[in-house]
Each structure stands twice: as C-alpha cells, then as structure tokens.
C-alpha atoms as a PDB file:
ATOM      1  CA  UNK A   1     -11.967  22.287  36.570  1.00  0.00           C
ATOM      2  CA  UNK A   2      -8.537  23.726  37.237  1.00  0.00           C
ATOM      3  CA  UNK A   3      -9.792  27.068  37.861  1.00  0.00           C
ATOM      4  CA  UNK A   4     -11.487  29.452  35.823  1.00  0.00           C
ATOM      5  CA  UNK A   5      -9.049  29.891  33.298  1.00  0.00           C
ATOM      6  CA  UNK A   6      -6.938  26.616  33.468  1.00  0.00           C
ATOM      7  CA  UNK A   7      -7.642  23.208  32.025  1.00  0.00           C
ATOM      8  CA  UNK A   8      -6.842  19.953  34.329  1.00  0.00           C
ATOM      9  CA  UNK A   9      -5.893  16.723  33.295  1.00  0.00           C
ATOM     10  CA  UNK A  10      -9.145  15.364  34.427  1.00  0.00           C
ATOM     11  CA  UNK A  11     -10.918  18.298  32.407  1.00  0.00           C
ATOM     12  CA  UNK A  12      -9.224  17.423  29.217  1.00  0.00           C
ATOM     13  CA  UNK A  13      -9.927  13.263  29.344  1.00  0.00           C
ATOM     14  CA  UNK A  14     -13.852  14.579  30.561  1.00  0.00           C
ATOM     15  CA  UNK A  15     -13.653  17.022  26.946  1.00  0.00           C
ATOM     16  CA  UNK A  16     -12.523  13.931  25.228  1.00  0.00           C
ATOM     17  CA  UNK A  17     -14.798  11.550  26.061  1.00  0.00           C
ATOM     18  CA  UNK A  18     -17.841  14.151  25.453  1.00  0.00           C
ATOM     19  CA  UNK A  19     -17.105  15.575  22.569  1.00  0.00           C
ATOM     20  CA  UNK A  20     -15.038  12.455  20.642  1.00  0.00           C
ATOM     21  CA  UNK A  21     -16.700   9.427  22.750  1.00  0.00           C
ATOM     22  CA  UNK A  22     -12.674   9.169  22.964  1.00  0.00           C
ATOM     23  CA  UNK A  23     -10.626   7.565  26.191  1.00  0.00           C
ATOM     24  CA  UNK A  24      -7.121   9.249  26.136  1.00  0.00           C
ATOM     25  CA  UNK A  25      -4.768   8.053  28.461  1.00  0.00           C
ATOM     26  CA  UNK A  26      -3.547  10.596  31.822  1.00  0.00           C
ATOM     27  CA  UNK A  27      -0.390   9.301  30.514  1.00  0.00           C
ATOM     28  CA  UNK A  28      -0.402  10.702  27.076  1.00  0.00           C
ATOM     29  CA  UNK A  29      -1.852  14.216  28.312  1.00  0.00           C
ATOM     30  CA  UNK A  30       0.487  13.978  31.465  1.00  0.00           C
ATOM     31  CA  UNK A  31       3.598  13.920  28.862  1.00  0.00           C
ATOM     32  CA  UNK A  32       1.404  16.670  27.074  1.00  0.00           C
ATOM     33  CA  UNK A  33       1.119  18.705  29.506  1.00  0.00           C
ATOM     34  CA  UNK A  34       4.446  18.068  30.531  1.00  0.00           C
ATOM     35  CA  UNK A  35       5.886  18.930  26.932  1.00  0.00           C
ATOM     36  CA  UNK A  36       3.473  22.319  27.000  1.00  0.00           C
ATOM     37  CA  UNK A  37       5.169  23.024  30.066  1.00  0.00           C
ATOM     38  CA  UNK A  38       8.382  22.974  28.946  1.00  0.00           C
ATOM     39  CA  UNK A  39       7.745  24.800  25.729  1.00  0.00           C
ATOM     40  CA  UNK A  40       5.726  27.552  27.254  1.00  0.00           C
ATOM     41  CA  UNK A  41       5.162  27.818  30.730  1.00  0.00           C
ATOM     42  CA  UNK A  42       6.004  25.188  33.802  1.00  0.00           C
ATOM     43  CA  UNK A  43       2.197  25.616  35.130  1.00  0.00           C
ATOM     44  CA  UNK A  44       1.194  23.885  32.405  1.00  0.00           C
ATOM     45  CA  UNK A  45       2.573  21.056  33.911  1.00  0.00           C
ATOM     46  CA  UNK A  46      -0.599  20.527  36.010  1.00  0.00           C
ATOM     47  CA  UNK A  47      -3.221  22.572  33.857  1.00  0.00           C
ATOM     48  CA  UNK A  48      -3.369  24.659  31.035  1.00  0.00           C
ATOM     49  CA  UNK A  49      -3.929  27.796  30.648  1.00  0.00           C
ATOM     50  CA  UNK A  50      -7.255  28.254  28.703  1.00  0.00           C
ATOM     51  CA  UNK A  51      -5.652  30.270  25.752  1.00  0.00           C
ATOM     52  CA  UNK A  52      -3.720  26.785  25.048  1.00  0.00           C
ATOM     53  CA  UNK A  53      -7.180  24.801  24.225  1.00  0.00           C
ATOM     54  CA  UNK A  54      -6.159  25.009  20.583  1.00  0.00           C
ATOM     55  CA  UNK A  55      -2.969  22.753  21.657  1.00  0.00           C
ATOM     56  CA  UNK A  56      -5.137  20.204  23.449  1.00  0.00           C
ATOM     57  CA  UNK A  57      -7.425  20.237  20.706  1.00  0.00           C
ATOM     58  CA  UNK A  58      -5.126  19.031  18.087  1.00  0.00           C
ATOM     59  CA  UNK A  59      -3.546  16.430  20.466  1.00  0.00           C
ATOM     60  CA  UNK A  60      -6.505  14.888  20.865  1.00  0.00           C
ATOM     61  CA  UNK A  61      -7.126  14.889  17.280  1.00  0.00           C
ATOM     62  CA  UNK A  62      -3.803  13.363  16.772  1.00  0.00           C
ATOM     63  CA  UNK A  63      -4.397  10.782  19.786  1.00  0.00           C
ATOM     64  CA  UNK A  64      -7.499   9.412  18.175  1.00  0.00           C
ATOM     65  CA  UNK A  65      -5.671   9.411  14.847  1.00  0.00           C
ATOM     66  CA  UNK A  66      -2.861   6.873  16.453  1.00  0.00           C
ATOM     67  CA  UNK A  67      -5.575   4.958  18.322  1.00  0.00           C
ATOM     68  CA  UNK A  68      -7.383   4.277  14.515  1.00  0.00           C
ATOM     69  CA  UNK A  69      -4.388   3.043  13.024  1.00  0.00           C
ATOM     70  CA  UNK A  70      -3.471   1.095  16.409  1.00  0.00           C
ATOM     71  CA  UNK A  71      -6.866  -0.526  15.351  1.00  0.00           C
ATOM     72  CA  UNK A  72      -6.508  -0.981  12.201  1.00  0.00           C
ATOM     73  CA  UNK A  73      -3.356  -2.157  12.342  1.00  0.00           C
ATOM     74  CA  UNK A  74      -4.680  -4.881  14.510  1.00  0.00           C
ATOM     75  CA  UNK A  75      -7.736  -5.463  12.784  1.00  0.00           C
ATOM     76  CA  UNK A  76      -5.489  -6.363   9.497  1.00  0.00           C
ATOM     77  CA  UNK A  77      -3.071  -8.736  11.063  1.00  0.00           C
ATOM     78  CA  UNK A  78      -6.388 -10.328  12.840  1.00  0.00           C
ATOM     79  CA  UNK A  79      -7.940 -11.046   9.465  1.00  0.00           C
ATOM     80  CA  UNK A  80      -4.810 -12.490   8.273  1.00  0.00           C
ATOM     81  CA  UNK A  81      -4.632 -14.434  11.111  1.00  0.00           C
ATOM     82  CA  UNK A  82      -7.688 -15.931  10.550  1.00  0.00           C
ATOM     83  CA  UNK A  83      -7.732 -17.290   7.413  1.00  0.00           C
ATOM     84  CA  UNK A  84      -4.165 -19.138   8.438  1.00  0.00           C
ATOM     85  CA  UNK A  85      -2.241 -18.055   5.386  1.00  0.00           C
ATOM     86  CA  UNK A  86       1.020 -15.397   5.719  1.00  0.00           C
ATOM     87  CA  UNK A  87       0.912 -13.269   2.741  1.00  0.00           C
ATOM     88  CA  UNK A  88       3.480 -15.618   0.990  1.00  0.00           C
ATOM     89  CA  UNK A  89       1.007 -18.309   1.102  1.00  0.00           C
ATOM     90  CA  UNK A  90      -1.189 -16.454  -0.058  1.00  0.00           C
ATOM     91  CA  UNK A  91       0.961 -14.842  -2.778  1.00  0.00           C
ATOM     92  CA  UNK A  92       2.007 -18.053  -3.970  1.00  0.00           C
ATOM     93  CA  UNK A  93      -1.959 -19.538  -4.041  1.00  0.00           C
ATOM     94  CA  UNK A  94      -2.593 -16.287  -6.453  1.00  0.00           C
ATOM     95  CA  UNK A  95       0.461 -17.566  -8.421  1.00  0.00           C
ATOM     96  CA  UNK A  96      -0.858 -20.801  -8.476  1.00  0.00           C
ATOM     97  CA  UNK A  97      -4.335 -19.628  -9.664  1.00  0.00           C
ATOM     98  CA  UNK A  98      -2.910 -17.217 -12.047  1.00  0.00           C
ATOM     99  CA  UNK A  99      -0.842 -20.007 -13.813  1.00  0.00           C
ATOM    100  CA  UNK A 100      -3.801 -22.324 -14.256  1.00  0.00           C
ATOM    101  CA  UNK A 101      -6.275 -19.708 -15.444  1.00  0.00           C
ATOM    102  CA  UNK A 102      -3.279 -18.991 -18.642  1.00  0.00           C
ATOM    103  CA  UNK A 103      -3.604 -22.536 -19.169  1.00  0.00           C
ATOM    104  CA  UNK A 104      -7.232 -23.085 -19.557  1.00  0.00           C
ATOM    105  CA  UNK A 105      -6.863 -20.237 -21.967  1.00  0.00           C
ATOM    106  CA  UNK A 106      -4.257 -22.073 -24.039  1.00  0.00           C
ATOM    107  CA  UNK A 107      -6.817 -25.108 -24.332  1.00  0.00           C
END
C-alpha cells in the first residue's frame, strides 16, 4: 500500500487480479496514473489518492473490456484461419450453394 490513503501501482494490479482474476499491465495504469496526474494532481503520478478509486475502478473495467475484444478479435480471425477459406471463398462457396439449391427447385 501507498499509504493509508493512497493507492500504488502495485495496489491497483493486486485489486485487479482479486477482484476481476484480471492482469493489467504497470504500463497501462502507469499512463493512468500519469493521465490522473495531469488532470488532477501530480502525486497521482505515483499513487492515488483514495477518493480517486472510482477512476481506477472504471479503468479497469474499460481495460478488461479492450482485453475481451483483443480476444475475440483473435479468436475470430483464428477460426477463419482454420478452416483455410478468406471470407470471399467462403462468400463465393455460399453463392455457389445458393445457385444450385434454385436449381434443384426448378427440377
């Protein structure tokens, strides 16, 4: 802890990890911190003042939100990657398909 009042770097990737099972970078609450800092008050450069948990709060929130779609992101182009098509393969197989099924139903 940074004190009895004041929340460290270390302190806010230990609340992370408890309460989110979430790994947030130093770097991302170092520029945090930093941007607190700037907009309020240069000690928050190395810890926060306790009445600006709110703030860390919601960055965490919104760092877990960009790690999800970091994820999914990656998840999607993984499953595209493994079944070897790009989507205009794939777009032109569902053409393909699409044509032949209005010709069966013309027979």
């Amino acid at each position: 802890s940074g004190g009895e009042d004041r929340i460290t770097i270390t302190d806010a990737m230990q609340y992370a990890r408890t309460e989110f099972g979430f790994e947030v970078s130093p770097k991302d609450l170092e520029r945090l911190f930093q941007q607190l800092a700037d907009r309020w008050d240069k000690s928050c450069a190395e810890s926060l003042p306790f009445e600006r948990f709110h703030d860390l709060k919601v960055a965490v929130g919104i760092f877990r939100e960009i790690a999800r779609d970091q994820q999914r992101q990656t998840s999607k182009q993984e499953r595209i990657a493994m079944l070897g098509y790009t989507i205009g393969e794939m777009e032109a197989m569902f053409d393909k398909a699409e044509a032949a099924c209005y010709e069966a139903k013309e027979e």
